[in-house]
PDB file of N, CA and C in Angstrom:
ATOM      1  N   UNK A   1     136.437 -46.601  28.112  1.00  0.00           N
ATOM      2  CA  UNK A   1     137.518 -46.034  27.326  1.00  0.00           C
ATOM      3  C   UNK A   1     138.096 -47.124  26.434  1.00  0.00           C
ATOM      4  N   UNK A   2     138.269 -46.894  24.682  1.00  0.00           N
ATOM      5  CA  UNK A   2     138.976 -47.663  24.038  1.00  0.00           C
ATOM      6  C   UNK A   2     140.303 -47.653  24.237  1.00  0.00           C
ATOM      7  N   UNK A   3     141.470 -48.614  23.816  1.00  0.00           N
ATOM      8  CA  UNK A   3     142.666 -48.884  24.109  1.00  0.00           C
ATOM      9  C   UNK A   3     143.022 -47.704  23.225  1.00  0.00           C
ATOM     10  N   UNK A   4     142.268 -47.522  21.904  1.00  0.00           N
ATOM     11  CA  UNK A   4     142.964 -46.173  20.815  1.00  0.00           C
ATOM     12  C   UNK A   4     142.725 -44.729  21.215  1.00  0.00           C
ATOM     13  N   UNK A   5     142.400 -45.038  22.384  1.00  0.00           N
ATOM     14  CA  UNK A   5     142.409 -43.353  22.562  1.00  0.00           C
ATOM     15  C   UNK A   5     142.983 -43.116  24.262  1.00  0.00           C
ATOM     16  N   UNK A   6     143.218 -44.309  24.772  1.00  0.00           N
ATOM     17  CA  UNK A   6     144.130 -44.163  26.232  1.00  0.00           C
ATOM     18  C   UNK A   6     144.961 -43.296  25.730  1.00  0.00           C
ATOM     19  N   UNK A   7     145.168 -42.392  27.210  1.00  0.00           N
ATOM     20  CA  UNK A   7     146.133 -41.717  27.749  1.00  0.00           C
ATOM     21  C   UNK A   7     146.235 -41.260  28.913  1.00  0.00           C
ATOM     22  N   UNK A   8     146.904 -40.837  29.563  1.00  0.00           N
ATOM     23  CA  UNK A   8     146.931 -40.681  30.915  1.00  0.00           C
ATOM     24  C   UNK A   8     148.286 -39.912  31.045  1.00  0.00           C
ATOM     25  N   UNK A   9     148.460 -39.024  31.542  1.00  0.00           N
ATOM     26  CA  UNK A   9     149.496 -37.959  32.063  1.00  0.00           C
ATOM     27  C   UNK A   9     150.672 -38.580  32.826  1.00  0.00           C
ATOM     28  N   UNK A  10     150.673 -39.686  33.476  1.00  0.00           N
ATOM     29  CA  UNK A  10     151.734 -40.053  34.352  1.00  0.00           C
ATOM     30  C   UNK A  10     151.776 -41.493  33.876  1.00  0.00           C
ATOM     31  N   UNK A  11     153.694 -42.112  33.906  1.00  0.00           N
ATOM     32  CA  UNK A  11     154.077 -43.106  33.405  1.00  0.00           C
ATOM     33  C   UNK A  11     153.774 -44.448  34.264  1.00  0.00           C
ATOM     34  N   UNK A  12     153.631 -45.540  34.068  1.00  0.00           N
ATOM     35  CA  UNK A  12     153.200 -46.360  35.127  1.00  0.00           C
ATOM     36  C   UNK A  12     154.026 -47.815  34.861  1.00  0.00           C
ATOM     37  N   UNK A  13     154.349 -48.236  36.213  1.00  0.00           N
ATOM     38  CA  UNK A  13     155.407 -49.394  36.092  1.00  0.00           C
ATOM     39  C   UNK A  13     155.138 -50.530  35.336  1.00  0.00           C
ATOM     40  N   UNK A  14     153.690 -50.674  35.433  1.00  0.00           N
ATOM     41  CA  UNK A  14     153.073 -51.967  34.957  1.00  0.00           C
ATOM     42  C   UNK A  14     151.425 -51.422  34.307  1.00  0.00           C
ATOM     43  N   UNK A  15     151.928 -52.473  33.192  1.00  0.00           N
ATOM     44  CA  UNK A  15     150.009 -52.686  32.530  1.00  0.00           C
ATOM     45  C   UNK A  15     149.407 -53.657  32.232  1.00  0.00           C
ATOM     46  N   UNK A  16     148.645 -54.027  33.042  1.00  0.00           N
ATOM     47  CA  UNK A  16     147.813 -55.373  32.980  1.00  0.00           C
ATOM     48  C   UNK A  16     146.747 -55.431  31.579  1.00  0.00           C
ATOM     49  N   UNK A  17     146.971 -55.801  30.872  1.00  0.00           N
ATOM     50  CA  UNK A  17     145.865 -56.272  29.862  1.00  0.00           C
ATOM     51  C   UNK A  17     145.381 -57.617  29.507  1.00  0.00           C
ATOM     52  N   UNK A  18     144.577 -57.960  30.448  1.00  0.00           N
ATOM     53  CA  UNK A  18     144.220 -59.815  30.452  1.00  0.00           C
ATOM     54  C   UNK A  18     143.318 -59.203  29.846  1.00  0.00           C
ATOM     55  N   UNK A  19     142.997 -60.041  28.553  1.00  0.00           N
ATOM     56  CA  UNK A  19     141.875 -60.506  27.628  1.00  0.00           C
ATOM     57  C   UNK A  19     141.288 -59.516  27.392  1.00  0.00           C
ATOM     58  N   UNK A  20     141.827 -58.445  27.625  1.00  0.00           N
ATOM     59  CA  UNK A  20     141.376 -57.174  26.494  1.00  0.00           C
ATOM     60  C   UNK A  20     141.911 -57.023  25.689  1.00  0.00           C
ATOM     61  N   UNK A  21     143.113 -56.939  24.862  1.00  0.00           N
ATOM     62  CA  UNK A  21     143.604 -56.300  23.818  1.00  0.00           C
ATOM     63  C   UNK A  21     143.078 -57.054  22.510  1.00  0.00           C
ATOM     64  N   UNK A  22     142.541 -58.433  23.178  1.00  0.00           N
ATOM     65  CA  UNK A  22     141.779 -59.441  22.045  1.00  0.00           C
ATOM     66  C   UNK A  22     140.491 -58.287  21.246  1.00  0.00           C
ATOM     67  N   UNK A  23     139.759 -57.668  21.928  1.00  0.00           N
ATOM     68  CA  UNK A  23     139.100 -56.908  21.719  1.00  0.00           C
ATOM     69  C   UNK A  23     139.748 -55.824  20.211  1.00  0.00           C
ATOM     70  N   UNK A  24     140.883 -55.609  20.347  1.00  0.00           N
ATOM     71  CA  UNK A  24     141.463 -54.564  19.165  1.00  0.00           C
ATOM     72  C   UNK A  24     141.545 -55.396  18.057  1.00  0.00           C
ATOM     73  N   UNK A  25     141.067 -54.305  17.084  1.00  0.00           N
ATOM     74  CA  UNK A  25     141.042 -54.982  15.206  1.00  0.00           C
ATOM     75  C   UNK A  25     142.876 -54.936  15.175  1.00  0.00           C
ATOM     76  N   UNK A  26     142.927 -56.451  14.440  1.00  0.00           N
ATOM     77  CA  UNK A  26     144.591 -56.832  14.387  1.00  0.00           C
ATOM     78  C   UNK A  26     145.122 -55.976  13.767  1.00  0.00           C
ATOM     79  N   UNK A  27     144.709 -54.962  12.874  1.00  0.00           N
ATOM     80  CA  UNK A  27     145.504 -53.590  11.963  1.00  0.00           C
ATOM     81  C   UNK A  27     145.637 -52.633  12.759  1.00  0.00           C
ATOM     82  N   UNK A  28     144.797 -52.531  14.139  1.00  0.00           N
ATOM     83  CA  UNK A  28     145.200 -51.268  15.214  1.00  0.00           C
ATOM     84  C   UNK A  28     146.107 -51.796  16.449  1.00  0.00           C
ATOM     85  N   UNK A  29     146.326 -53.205  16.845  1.00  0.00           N
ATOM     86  CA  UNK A  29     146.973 -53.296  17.344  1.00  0.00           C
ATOM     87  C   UNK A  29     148.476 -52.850  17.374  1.00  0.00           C
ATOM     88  N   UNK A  30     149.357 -52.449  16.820  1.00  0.00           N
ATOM     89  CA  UNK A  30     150.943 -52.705  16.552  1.00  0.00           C
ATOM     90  C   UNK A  30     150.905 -50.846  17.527  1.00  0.00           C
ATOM     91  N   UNK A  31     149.434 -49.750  16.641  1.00  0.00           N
ATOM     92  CA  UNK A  31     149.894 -48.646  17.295  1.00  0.00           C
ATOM     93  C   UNK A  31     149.155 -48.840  19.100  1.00  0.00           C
ATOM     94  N   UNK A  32     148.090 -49.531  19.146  1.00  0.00           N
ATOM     95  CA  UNK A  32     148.179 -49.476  20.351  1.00  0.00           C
ATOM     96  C   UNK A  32     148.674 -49.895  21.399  1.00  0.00           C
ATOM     97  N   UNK A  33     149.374 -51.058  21.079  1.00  0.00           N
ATOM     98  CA  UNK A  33     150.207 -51.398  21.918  1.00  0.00           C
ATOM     99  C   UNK A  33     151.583 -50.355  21.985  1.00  0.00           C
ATOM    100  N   UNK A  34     152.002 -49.360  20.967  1.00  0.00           N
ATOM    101  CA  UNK A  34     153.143 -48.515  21.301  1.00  0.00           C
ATOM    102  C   UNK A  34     152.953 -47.490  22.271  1.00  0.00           C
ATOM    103  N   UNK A  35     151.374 -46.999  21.681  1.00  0.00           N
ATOM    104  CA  UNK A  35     150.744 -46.343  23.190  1.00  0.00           C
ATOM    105  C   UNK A  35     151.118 -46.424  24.514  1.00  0.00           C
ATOM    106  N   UNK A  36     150.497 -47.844  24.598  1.00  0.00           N
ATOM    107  CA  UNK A  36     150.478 -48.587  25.932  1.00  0.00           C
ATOM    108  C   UNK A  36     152.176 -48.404  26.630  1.00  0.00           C
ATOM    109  N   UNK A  37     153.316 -48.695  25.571  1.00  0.00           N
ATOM    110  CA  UNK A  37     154.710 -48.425  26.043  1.00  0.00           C
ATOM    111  C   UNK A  37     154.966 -47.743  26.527  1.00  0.00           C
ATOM    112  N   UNK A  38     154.214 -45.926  25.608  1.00  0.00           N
ATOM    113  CA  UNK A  38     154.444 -44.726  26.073  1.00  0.00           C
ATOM    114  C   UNK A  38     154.353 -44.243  26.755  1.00  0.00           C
ATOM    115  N   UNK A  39     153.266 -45.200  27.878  1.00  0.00           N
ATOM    116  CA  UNK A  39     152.411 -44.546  28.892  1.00  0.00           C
ATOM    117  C   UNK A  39     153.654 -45.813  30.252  1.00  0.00           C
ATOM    118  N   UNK A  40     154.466 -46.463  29.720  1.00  0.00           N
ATOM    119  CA  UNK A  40     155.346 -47.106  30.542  1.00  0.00           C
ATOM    120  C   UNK A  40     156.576 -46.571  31.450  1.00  0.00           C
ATOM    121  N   UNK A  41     157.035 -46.449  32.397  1.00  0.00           N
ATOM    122  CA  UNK A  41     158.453 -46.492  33.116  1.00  0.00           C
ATOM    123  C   UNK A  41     159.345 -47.112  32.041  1.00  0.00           C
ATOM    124  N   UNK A  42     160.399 -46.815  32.120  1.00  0.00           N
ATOM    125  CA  UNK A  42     161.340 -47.333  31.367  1.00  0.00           C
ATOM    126  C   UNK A  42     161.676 -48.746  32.404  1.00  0.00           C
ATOM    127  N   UNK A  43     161.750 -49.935  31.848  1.00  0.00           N
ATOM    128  CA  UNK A  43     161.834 -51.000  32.563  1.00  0.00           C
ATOM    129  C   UNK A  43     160.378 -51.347  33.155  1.00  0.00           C
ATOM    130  N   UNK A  44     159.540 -50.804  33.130  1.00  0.00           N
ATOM    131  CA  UNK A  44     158.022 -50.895  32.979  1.00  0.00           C
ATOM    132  C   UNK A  44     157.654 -52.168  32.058  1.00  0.00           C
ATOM    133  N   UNK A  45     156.076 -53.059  32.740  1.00  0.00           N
ATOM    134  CA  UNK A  45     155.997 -54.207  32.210  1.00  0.00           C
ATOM    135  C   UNK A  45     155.060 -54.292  31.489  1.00  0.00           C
ATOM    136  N   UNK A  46     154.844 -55.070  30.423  1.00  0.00           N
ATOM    137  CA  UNK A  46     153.548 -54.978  30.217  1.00  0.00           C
ATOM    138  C   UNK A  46     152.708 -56.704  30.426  1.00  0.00           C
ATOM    139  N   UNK A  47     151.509 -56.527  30.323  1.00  0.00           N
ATOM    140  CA  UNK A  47     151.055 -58.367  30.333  1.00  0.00           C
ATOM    141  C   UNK A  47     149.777 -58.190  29.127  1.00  0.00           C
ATOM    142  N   UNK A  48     149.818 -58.994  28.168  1.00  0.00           N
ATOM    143  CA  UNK A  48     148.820 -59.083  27.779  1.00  0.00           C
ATOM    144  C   UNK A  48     148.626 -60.630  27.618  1.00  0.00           C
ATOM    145  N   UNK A  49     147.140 -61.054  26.881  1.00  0.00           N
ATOM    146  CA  UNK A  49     146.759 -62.251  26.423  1.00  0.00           C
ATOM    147  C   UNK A  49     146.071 -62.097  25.557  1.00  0.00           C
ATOM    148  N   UNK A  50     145.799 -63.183  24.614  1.00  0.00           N
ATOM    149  CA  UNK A  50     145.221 -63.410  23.779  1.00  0.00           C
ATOM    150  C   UNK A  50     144.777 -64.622  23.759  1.00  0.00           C
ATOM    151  N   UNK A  51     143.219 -65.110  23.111  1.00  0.00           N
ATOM    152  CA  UNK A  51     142.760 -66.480  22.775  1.00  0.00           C
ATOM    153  C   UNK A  51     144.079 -67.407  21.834  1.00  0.00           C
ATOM    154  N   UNK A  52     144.323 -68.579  21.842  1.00  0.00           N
ATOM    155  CA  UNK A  52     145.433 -68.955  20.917  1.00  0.00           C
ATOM    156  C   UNK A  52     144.229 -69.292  19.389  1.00  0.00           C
ATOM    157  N   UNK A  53     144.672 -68.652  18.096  1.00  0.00           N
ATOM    158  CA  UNK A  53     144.318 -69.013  17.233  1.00  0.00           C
ATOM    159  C   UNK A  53     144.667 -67.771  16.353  1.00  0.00           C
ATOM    160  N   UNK A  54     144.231 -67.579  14.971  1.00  0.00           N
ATOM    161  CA  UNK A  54     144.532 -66.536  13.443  1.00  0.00           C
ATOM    162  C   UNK A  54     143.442 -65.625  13.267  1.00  0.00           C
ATOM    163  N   UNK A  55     144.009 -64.634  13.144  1.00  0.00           N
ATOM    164  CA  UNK A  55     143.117 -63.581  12.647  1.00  0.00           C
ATOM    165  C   UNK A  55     142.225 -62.924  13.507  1.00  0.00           C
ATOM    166  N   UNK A  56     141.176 -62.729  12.715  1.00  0.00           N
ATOM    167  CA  UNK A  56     139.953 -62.417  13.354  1.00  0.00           C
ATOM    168  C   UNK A  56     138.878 -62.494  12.783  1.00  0.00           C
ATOM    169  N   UNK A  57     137.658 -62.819  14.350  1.00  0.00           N
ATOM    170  CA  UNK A  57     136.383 -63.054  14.286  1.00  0.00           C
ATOM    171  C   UNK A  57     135.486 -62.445  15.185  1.00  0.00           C
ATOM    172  N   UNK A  58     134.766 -62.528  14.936  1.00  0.00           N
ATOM    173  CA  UNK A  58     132.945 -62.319  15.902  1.00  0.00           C
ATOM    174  C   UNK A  58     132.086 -62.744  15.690  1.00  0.00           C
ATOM    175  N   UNK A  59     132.046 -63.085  17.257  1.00  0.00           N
ATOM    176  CA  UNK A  59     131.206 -64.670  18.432  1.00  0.00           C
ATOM    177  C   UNK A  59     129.947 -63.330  19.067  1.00  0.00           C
ATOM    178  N   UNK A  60     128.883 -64.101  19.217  1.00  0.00           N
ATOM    179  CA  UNK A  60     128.266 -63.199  19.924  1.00  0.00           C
ATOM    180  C   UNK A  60     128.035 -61.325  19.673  1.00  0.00           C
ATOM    181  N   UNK A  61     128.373 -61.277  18.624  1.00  0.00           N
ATOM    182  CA  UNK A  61     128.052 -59.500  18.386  1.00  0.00           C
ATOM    183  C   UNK A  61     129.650 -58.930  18.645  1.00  0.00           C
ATOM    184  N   UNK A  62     130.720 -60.098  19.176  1.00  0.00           N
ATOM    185  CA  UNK A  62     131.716 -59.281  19.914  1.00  0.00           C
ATOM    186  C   UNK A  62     133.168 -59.241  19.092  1.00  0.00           C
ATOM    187  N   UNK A  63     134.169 -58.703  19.355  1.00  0.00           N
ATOM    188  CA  UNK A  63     135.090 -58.496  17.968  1.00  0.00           C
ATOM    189  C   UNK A  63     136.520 -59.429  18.781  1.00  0.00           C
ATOM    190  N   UNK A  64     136.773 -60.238  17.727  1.00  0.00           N
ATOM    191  CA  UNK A  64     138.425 -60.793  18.527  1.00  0.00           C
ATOM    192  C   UNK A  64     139.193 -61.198  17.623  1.00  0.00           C
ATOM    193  N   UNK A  65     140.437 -60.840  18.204  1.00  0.00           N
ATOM    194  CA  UNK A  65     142.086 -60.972  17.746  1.00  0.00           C
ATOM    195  C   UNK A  65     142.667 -62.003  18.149  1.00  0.00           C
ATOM    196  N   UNK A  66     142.791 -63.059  17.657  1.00  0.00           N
ATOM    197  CA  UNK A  66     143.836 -64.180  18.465  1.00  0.00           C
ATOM    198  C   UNK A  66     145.009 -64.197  17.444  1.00  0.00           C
ATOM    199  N   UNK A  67     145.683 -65.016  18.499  1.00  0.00           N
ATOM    200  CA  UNK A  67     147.286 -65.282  18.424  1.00  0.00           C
ATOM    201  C   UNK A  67     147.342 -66.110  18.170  1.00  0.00           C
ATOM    202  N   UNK A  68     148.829 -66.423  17.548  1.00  0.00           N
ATOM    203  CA  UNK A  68     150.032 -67.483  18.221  1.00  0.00           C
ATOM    204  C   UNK A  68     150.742 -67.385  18.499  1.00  0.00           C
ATOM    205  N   UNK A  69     151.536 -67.962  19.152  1.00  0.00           N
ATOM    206  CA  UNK A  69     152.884 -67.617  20.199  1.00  0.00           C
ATOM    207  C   UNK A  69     153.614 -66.503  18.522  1.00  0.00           C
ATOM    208  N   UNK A  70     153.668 -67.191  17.342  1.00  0.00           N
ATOM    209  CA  UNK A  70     154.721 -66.812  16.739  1.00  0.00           C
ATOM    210  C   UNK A  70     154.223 -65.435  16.386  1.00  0.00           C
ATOM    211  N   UNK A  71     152.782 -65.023  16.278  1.00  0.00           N
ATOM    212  CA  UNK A  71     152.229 -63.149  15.820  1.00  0.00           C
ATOM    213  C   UNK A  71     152.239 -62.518  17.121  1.00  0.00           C
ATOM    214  N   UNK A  72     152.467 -63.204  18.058  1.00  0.00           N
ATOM    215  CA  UNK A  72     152.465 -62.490  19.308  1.00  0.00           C
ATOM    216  C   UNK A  72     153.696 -61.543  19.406  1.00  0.00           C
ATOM    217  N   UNK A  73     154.475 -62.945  19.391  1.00  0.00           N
ATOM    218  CA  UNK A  73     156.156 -62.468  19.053  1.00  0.00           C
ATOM    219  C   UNK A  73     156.093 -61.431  18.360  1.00  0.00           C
ATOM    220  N   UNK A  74     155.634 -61.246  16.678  1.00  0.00           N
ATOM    221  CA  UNK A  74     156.507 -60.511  15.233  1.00  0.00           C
ATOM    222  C   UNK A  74     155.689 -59.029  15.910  1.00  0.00           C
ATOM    223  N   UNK A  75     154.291 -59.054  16.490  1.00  0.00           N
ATOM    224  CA  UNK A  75     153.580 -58.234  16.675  1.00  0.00           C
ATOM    225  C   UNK A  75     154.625 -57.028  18.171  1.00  0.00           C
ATOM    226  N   UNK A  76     155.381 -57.908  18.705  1.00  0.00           N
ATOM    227  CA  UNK A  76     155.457 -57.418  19.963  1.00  0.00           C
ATOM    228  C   UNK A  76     156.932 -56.618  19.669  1.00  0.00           C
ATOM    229  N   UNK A  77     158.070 -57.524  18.745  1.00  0.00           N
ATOM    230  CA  UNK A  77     159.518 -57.206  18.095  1.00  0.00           C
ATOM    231  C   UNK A  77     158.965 -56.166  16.667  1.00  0.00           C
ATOM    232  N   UNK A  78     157.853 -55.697  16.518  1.00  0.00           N
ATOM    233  CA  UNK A  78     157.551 -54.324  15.482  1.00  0.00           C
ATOM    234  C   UNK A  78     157.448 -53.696  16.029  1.00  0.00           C
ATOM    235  N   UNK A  79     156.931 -53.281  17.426  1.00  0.00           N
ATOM    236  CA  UNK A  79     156.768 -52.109  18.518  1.00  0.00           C
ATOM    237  C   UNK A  79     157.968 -51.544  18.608  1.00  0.00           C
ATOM    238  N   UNK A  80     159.280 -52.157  18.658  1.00  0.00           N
ATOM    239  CA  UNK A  80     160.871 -51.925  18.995  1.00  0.00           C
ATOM    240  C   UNK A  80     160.660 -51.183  20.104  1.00  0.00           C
ATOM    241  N   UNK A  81     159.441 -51.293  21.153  1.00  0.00           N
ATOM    242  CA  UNK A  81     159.770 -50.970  22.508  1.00  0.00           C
ATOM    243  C   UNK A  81     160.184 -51.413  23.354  1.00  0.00           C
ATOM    244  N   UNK A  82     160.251 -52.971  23.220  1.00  0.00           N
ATOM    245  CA  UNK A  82     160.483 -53.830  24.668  1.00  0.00           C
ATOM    246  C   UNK A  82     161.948 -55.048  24.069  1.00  0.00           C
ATOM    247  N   UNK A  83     162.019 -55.170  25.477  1.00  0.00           N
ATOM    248  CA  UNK A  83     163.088 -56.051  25.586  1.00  0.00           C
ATOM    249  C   UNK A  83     162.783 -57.680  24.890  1.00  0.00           C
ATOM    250  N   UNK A  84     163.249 -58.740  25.019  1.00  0.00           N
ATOM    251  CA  UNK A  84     162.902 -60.050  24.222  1.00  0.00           C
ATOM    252  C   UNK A  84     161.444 -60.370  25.559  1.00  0.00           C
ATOM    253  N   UNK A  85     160.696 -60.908  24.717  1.00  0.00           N
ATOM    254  CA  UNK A  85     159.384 -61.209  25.226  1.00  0.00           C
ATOM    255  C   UNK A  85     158.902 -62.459  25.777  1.00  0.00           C
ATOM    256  N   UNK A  86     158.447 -62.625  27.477  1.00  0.00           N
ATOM    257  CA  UNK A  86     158.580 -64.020  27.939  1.00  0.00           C
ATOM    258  C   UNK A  86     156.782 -64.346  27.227  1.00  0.00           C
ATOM    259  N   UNK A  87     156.881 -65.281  26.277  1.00  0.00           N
ATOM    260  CA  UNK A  87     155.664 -65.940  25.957  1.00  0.00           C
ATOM    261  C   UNK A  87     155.268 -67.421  26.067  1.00  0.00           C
ATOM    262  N   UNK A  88     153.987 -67.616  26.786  1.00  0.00           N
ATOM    263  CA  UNK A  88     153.489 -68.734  27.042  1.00  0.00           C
ATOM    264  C   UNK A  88     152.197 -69.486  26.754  1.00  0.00           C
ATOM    265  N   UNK A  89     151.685 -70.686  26.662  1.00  0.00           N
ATOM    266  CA  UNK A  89     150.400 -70.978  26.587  1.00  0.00           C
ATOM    267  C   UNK A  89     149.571 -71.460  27.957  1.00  0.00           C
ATOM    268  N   UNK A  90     148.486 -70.936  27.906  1.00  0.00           N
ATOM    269  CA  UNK A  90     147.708 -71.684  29.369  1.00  0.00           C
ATOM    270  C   UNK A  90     146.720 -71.730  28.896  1.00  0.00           C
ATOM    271  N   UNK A  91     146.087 -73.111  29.878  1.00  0.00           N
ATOM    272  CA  UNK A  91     144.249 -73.505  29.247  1.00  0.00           C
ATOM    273  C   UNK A  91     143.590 -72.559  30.100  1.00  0.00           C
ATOM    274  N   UNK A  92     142.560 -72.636  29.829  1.00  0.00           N
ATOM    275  CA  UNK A  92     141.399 -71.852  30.466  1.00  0.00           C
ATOM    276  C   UNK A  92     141.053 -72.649  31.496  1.00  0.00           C
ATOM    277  N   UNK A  93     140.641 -71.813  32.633  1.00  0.00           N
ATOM    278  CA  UNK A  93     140.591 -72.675  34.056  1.00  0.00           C
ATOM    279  C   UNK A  93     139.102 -72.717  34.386  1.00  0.00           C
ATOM    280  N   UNK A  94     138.366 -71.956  33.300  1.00  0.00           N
ATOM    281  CA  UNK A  94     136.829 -71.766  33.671  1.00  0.00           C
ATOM    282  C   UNK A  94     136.027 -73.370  32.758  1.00  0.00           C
ATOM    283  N   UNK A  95     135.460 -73.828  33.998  1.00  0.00           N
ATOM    284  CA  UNK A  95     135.468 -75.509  33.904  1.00  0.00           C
ATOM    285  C   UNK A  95     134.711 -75.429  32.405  1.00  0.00           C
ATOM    286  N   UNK A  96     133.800 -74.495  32.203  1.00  0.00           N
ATOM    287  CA  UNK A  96     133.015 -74.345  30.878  1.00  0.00           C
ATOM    288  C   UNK A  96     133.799 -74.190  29.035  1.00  0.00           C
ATOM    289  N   UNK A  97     135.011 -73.680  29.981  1.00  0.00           N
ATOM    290  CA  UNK A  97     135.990 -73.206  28.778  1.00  0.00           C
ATOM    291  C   UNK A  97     137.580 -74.170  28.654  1.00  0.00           C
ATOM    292  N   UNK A  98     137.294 -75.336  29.208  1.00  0.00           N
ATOM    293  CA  UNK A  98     138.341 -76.089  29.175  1.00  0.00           C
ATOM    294  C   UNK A  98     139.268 -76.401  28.188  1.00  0.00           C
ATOM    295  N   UNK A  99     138.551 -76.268  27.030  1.00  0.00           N
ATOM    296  CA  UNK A  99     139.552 -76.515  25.752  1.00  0.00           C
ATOM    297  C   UNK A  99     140.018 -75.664  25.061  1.00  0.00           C
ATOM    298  N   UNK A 100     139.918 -74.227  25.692  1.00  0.00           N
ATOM    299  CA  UNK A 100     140.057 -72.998  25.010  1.00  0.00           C
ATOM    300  C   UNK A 100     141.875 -72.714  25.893  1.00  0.00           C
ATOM    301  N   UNK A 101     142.787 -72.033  24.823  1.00  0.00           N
ATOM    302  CA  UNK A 101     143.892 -71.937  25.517  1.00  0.00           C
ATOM    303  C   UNK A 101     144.395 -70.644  24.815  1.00  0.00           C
ATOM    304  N   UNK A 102     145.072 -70.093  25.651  1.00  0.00           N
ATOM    305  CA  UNK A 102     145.490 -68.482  26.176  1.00  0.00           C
ATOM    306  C   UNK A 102     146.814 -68.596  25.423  1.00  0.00           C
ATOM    307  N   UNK A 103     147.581 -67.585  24.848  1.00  0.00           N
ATOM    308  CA  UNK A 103     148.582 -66.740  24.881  1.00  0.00           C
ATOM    309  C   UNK A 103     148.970 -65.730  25.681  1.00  0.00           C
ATOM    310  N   UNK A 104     150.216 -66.060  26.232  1.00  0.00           N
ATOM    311  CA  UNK A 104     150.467 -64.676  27.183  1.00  0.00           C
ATOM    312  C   UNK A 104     151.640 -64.470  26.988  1.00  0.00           C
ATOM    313  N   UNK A 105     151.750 -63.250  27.178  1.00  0.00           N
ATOM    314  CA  UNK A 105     153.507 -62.459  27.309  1.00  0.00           C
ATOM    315  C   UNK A 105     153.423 -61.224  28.514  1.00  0.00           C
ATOM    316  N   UNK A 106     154.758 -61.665  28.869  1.00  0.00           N
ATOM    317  CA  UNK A 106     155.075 -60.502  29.705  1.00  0.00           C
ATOM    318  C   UNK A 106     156.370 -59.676  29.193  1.00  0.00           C
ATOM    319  N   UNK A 107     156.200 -58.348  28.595  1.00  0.00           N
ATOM    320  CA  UNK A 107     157.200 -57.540  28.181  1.00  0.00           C
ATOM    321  C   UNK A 107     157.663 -56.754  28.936  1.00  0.00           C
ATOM    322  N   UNK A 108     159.058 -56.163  29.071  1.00  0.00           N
ATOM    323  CA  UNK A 108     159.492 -55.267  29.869  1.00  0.00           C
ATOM    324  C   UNK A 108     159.855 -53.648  28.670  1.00  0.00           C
ATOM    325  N   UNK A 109     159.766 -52.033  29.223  1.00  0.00           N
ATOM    326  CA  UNK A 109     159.980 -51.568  28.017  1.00  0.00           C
ATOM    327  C   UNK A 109     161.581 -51.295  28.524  1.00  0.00           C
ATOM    328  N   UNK A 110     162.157 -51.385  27.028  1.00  0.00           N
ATOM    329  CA  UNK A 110     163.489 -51.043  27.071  1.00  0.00           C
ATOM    330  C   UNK A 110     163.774 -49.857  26.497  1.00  0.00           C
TER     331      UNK A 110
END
């Protein structure tokens, strides 16, 4: 199932999205992530990540969206679903991918 066509009938407290939403073209992100809100509890969380870097590319046949802390942010305060957004950086712990480093946020919806 693509992220643009989730849905699901019942609201859910939390949504984990590690290193998938990298997968969405950066012009469909803003509605799918409102999706993702819709399908939230009020006070419901969300987690996503992203590779840290601009724009987008494709590695391997495969499609990606990276960040920076600061499009994470503008991307997350255009939704006007969630509360202020805890965002962070972490390296990659996979010994092969050591120099590669993560964006993450954890949103709550308000």
């Amino acid at each position: 199932m693509r992220f643009e066509g989730f849905f699901w009938e019942h609201a859910f407290e939390g949504i984990w999205a590690c290193a998938s939403l990298l997968h969405v073209a950066e012009s469909d992100l803003p509605e799918v992530i409102k999706r993702l809100a819709a399908h939230l509890t009020l006070g419901g969380a969300l987690y996503l990540s992203f590779k840290r870097g601009t724009g987008e590319r494709v590695k391997d046949g495969r499609r990606f969206t990276d960040m920076s802390p600061e499009s994470l942010t503008a991307l997350l305060d255009g939704c006007r679903a969630f509360g202020e957004a805890d965002i962070w950086e972490s390296q990659d712990c996979r010994p092969d991918r050591a120099s590669e480093v993560w964006v993450n946020a954890v949103v709550k919806k308000t």
